[in-house]
Protein backbone atom coordinates (compact mmCIF):
# COMPACT_ATOMS: atom_id res chain seq x y z
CA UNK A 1 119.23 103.38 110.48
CA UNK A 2 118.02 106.13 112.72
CA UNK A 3 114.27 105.69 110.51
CA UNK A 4 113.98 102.17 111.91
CA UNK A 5 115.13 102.71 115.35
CA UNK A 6 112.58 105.35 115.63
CA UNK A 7 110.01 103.08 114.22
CA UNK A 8 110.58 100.94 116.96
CA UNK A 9 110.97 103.20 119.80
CA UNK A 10 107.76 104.37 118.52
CA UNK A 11 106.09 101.26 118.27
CA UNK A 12 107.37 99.70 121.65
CA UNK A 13 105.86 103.17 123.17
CA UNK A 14 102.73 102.32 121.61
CA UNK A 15 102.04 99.22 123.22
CA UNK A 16 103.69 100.29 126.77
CA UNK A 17 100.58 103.11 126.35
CA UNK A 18 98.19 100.64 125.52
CA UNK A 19 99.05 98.56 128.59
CA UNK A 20 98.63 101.20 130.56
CA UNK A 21 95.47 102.56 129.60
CA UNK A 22 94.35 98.66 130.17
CA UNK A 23 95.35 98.32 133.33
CA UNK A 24 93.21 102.06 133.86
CA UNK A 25 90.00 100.98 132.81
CA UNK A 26 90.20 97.34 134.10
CA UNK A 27 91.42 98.35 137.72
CA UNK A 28 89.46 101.95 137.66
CA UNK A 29 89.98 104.42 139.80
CA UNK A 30 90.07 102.73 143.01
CA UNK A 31 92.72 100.65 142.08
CA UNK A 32 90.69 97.03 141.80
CA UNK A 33 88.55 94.61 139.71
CA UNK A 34 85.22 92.97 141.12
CA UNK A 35 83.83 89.86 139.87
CA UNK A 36 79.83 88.52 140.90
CA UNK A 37 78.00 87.74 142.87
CA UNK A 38 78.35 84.25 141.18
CA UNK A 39 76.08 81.11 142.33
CA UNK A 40 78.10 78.28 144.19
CA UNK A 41 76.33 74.92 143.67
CA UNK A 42 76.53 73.18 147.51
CA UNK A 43 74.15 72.23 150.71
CA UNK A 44 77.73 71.78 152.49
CA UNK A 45 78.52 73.84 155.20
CA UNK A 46 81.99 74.73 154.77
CA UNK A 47 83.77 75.50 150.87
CA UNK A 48 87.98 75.79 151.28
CA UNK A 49 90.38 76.82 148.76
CA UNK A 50 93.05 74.37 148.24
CA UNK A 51 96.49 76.08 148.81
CA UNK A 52 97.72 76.31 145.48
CA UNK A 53 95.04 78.89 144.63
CA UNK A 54 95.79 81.91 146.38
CA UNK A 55 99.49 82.88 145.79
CA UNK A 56 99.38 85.91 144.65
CA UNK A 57 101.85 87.35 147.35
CA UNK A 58 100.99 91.87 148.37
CA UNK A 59 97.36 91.25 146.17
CA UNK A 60 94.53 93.08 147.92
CA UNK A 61 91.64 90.93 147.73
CA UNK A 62 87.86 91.06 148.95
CA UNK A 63 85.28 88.58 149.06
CA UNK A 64 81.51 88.77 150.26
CA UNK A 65 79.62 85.67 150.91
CA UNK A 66 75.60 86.28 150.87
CA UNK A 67 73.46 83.67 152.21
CA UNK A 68 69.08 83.89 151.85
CA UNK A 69 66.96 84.34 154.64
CA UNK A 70 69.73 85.86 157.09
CA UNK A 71 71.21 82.31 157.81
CA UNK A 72 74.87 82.59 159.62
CA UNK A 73 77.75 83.04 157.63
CA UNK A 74 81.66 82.82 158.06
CA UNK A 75 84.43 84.04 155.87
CA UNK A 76 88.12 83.36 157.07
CA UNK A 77 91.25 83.88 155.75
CA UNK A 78 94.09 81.46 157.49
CA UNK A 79 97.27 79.82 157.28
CA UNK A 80 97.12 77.02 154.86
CA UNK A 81 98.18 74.18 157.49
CA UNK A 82 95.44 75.11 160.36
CA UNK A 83 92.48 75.47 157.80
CA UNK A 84 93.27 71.91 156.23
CA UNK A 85 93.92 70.69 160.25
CA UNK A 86 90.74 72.44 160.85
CA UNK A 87 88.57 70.78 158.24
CA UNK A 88 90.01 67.10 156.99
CA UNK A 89 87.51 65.21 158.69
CA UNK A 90 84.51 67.61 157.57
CA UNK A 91 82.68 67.07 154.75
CA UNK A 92 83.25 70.17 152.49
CA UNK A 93 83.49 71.33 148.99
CA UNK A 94 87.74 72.10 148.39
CA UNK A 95 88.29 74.75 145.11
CA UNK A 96 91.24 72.90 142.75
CA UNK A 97 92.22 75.82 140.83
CA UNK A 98 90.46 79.69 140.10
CA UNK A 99 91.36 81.59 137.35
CA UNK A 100 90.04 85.36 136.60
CA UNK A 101 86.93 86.18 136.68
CA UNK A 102 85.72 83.60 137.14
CA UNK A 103 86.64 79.68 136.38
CA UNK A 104 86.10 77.62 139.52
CA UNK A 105 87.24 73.80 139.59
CA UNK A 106 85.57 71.83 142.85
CA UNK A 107 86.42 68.46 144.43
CA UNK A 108 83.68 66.99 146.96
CA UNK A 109 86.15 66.05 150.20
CA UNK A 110 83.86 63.37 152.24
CA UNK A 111 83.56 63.24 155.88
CA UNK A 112 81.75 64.62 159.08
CA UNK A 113 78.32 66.74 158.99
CA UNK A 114 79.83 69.10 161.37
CA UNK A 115 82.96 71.14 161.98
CA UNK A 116 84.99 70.43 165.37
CA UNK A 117 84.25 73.96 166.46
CA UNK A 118 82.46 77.06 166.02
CA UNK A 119 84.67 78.84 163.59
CA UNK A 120 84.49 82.11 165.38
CA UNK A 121 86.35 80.80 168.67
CA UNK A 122 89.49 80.23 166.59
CA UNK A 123 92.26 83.00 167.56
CA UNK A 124 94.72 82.08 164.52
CA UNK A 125 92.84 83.84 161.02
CA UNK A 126 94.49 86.31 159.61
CA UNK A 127 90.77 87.46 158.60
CA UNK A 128 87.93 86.92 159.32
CA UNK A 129 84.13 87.96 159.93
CA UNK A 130 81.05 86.48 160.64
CA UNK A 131 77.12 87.91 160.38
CA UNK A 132 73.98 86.86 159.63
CA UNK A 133 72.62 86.76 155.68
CA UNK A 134 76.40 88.03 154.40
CA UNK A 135 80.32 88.23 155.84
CA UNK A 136 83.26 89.80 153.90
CA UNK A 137 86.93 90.43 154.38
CA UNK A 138 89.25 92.89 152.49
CA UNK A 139 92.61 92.05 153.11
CA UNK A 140 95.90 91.72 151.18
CA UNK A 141 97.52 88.39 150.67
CA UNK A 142 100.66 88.08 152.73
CA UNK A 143 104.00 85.98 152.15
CA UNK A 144 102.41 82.29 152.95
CA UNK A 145 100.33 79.83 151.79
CA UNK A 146 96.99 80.34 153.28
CA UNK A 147 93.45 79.41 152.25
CA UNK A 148 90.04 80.83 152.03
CA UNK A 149 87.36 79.00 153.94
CA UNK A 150 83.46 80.22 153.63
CA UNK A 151 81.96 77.93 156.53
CA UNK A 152 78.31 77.72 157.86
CA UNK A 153 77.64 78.32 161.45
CA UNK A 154 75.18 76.71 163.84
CA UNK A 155 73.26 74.12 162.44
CA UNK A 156 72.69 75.91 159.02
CA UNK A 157 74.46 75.23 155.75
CA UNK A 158 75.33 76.81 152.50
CA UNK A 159 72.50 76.32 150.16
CA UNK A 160 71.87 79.36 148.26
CA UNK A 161 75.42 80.84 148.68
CA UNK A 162 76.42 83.81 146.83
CA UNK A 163 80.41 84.71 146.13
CA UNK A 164 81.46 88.22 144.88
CA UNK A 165 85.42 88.57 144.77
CA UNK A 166 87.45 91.52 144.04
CA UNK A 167 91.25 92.08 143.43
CA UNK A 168 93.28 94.94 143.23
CA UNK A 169 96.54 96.44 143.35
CA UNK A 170 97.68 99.36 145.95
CA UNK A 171 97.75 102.74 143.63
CA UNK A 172 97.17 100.29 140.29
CA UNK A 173 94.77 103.36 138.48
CA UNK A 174 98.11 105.31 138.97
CA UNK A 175 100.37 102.93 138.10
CA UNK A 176 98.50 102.62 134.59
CA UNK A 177 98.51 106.19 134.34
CA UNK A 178 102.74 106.00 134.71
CA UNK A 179 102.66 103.44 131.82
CA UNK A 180 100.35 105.72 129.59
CA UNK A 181 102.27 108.83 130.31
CA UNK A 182 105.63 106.79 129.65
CA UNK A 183 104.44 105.24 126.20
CA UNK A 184 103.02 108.37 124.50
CA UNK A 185 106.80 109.82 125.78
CA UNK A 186 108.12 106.85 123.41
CA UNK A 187 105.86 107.51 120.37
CA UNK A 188 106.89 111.39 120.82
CA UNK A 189 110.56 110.37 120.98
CA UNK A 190 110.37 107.91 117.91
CA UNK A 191 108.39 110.45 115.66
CA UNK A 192 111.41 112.58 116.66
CA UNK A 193 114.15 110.32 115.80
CA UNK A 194 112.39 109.21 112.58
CA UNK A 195 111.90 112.95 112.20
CA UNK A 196 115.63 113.62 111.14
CA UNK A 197 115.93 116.46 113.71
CA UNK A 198 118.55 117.45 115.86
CA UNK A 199 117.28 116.16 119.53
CA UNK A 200 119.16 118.89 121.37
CA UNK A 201 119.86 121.83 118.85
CA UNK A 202 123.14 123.77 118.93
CA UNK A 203 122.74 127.37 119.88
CA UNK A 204 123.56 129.90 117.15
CA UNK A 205 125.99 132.29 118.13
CA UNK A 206 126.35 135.99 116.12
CA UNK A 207 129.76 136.11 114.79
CA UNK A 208 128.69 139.65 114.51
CA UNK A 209 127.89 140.57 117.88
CA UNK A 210 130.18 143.17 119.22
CA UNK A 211 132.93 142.63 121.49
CA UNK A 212 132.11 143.69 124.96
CA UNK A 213 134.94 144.54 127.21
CA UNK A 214 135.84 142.04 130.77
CA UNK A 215 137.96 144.99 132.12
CA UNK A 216 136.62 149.05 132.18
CA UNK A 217 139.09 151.26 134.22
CA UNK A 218 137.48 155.24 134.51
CA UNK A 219 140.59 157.49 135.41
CA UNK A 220 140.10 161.02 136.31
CA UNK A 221 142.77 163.77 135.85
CA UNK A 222 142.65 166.77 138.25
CA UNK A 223 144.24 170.29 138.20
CA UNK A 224 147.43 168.99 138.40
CA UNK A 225 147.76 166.10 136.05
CA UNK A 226 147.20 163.64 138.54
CA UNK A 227 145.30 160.78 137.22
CA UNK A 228 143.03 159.22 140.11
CA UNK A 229 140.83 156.13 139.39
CA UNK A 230 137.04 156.35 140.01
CA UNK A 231 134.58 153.95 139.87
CA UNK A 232 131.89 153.48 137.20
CA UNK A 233 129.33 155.24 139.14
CA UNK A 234 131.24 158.23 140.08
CA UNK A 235 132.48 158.55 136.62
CA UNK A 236 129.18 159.12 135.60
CA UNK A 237 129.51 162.42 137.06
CA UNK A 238 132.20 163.35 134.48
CA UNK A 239 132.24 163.85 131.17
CA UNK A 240 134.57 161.05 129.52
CA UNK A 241 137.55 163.39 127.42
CA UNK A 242 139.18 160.22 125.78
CA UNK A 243 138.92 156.58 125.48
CA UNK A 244 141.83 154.40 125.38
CA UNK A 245 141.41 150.85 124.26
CA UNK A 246 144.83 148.58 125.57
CA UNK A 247 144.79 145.22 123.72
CA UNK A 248 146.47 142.29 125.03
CA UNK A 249 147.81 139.09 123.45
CA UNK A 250 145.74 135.91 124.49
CA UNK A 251 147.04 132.56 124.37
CA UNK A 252 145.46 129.44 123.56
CA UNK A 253 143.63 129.00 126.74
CA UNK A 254 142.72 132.50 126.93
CA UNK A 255 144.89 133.83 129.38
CA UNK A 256 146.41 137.45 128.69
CA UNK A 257 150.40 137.48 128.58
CA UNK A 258 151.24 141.03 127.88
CA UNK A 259 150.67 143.80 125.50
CA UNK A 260 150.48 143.87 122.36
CA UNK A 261 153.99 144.63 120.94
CA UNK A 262 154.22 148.05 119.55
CA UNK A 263 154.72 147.89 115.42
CA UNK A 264 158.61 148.72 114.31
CA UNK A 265 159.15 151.18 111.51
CA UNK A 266 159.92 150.22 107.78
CA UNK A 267 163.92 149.18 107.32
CA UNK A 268 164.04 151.03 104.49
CA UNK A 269 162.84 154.24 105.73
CA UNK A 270 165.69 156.92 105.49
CA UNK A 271 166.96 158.38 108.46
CA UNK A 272 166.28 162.00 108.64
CA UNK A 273 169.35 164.52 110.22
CA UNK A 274 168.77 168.01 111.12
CA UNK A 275 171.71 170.26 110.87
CA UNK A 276 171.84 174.32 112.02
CA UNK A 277 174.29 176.48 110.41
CA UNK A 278 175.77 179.18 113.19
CA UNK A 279 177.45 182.44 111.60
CA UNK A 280 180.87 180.97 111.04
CA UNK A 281 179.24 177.96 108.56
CA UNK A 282 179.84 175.41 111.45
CA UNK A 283 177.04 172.87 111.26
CA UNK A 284 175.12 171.56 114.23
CA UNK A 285 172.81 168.84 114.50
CA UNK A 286 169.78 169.40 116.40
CA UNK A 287 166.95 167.35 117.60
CA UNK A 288 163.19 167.68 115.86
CA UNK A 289 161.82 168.80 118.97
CA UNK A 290 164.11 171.81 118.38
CA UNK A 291 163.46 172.85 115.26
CA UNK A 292 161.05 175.38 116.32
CA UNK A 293 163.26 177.36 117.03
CA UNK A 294 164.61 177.71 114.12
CA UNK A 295 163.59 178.63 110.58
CA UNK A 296 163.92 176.20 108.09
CA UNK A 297 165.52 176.61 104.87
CA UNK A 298 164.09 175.84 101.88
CA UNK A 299 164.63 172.52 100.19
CA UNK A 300 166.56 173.72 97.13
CA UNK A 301 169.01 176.10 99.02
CA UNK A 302 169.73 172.99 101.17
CA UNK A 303 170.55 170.60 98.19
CA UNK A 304 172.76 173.54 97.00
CA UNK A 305 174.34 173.89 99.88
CA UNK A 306 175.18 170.24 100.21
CA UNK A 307 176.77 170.34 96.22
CA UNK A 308 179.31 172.88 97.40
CA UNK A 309 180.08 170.93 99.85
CA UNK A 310 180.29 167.92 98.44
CA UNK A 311 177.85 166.02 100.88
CA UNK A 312 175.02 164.41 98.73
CA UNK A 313 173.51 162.64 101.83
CA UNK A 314 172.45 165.98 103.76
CA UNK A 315 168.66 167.31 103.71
């Protein structure tokens, strides 16, 4: 199961790479494709895009129109609405449909010789520009229908016209480096899945290690038994006498509730009494703390000591 969803992470990686790389070497570096200069067919003097063609809404596009001999040239990009007002009862050449790089459709609109106007008196393109023997604009398409007109000015026309159009998208050679970088991540994460392997490995811990200790308290005695506590770094003025290790019991959450309780002695271990016999035979117990004071009688004179007197239990 994990085999085959690698496989396809893999493969869907694989093809988001591809794209990208695609969209690298078609757009290039700056970011857009150019297509001409192609030969338009007309002794018109005015060629408008119908607006159905260009609706391709935040798409930076650039055209040049070249004319021979340095004849007059417009190229205007305008609301839809005003270039049709503009040019209905002028005979021009209207583009149907325009599909990358280049596949033009035409329809031959009849009417008038001339335009009403000089195209350059018109306030309402969104761009435009005029000049003798070539005009070009580089704009980006904004959120209307608008058409493209390439119009003759003066008594000229458009015999020998030349088109060259280019498109691009803002930061596309980056954009088709994201989609390359992104893919190859896929393939590398597939492989890995496919791969068996753990994707985040666990990190081995030493059972071995040695216990280090949260809580170090130095203590130094002086003269007069007084214990003081010092810090680390003035105990390492010192020479540490003894070491005392305090253990503490640890509950599930790892808190510390007390000290470890201190171990009880066998049941069965006899009790032990010490007895000191005065002059007169009287018998007196004594502690162990006292016994060196006293000399202590050999084992066998004690058990037959105890015989006489009938006391089996004494040592």
């Amino acid at each position: 199961m994990r085999a085959r969803a690698g496989l396809g992470v893999a493969l869907f990686g694989a093809l988001v790479a591809l794209f990208g790389i695609a969209l690298m070497v078609v757009l290039g570096p700056d970011g857009s494709v150019t297509s001409g200069p192609h030969d338009v067919d007309t002794d018109g003097i005015a060629i408008v895009t119908a607006p159905t063609v260009l609706t391709w809404s935040g798409l930076q596009m650039a055209v040049l129109a070249e004319l021979p001999v340095n004849k007059p040239v417009f190229v205007g990009l305008g609301n839809a609405v005003d270039v049709d007002n503009y040019v209905k009862d002028t005979k021009h050449l209207e583009v149907d449909s325009f599909h990358f790089p280049w596949q033009v459709h035409t329809r031959a609109i009849k009417g008038r010789d001339n335009l009403p106007g000089a195209p350059t008196a018109l306030d309402w393109w969104l761009a435009d520009s005029a000049g003798l023997g070539g005009a070009s604009i580089n704009t980006t398409l904004p959120d209307q229908i608008v058409s493209l007109a390439i119009l003759s000015v003066g008594f000229s026309n458009l015999n020998g016209l030349k088109v060259t159009v280019a498109y691009g998208i803002k930061g596309g050679f980056a954009v088709g480096a994201g989609f390359a970088l992104l893919g190859v991540g896929g393939i590398w994460f597939g492989g890995l899945l496919r791969s068996g392997n753990e994707l985040w490995p666990k990190v081995a811990v030493d059972e071995d290690d040695d216990e280090e200790f949260d809580d170090v308290m130095y203590v130094y005695v002086d003269d007069d038994g007084v214990e003081h506590e010092i810090s680390a770094e003035e105990a390492a003025a010192y020479d540490i006498a003894d070491v005392t290790v305090e253990e503490y019991v640890v509950d599930d959450e790892g808190e510390e509730v007390g000290e470890l309780p201190e171990p009880k002695p066998p049941t069965n271990s006899p009790s032990v009494v010490y007895l000191f016999i005065d002059e007169d035979g009287v018998e007196h117990e004594v502690s162990e703390a006292e016994l060196v004071d006293y000399e202590i009688v050999d084992d066998e004179i004690l058990d037959d000591a105890a015989s006489d007197n009938g006391d089996e239990n004494r040592p």
